[in-house]
Protein backbone atom coordinates (compact mmCIF):
# COMPACT_ATOMS: atom_id res chain seq x y z
CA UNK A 1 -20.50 84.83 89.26
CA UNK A 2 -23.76 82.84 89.36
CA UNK A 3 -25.14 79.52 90.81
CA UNK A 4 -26.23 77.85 87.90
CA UNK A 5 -23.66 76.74 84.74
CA UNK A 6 -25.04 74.15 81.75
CA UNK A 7 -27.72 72.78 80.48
CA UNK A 8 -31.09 72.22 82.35
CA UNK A 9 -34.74 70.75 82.08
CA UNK A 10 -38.08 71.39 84.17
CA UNK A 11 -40.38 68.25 83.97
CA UNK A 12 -44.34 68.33 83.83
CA UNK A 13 -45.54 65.91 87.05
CA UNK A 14 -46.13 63.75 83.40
CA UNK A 15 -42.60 63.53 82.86
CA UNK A 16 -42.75 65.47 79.52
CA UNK A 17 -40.28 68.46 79.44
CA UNK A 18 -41.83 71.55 80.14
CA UNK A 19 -38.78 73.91 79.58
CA UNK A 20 -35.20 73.64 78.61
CA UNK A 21 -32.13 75.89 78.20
CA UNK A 22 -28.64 76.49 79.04
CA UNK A 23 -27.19 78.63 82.30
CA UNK A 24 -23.68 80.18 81.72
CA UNK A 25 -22.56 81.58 84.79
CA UNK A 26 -26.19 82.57 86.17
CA UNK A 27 -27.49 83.89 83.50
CA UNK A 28 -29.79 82.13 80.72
CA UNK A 29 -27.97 82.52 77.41
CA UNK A 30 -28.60 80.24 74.11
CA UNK A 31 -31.99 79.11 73.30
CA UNK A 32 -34.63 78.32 75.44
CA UNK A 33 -37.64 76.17 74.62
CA UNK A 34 -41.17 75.64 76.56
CA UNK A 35 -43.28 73.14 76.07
CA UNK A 36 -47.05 72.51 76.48
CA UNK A 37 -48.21 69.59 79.03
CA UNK A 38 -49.19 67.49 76.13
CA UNK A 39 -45.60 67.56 74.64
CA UNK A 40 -45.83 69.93 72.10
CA UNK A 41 -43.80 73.12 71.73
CA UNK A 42 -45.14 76.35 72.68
CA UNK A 43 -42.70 78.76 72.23
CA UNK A 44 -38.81 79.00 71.52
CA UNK A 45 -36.83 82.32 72.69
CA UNK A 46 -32.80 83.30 72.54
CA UNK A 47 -31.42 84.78 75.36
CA UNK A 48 -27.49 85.93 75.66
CA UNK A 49 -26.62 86.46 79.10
CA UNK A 50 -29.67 86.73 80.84
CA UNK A 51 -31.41 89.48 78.34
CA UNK A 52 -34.09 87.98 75.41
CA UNK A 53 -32.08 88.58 71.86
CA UNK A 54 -32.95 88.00 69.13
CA UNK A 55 -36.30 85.95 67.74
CA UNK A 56 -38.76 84.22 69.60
CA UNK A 57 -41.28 82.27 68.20
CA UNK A 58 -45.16 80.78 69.56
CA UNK A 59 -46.50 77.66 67.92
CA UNK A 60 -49.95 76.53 68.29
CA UNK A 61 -50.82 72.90 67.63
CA UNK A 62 -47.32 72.39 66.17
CA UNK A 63 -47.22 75.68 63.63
CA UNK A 64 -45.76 78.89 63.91
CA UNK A 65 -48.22 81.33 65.47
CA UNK A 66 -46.27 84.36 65.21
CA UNK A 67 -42.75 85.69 65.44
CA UNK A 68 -40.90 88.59 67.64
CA UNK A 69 -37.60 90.92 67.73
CA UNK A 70 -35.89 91.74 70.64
CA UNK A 71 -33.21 93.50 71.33
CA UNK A 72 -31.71 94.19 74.99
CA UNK A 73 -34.60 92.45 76.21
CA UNK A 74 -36.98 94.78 74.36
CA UNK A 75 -39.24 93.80 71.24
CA UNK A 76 -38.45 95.55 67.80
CA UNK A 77 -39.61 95.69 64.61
């Protein structure tokens, strides 16, 4: 069983939120969401229990750059 359970946020030294997610028991699982120093978001990915599922998706200057698959961790088309 891991550490780390819930929701959490990393902070920029600027106090904007760099990264957020959710723990369940270790592991990353939900979505997580980074975040550029200015604010803006720079990429959203899904994880389910520790392993990237799913879509993740890179903005640039607040539109969608481009779009991935994975499965088991592992991109797919």
């Amino acid at each position: 069983m891991g550490d780390y359970h819930g929701d959490y946020r990393i902070y920029y030294p600027n106090g904007k939120v760099r990264e957020k997610g959710t723990y369940k028991l270790g592991e990353l699982d939900g979505t997580l969401e980074k975040y550029n120093e200015d604010g803006s978001l720079y990429i959203v990915e899904r994880y389910q229990m520790g392993v990237r599922s799913g879509k993740a998706t890179v903005f640039e200057q607040g539109q969608k750059k481009m779009e991935f698959d994975f499965y088991g961790g592992l991109p797919y088309e």
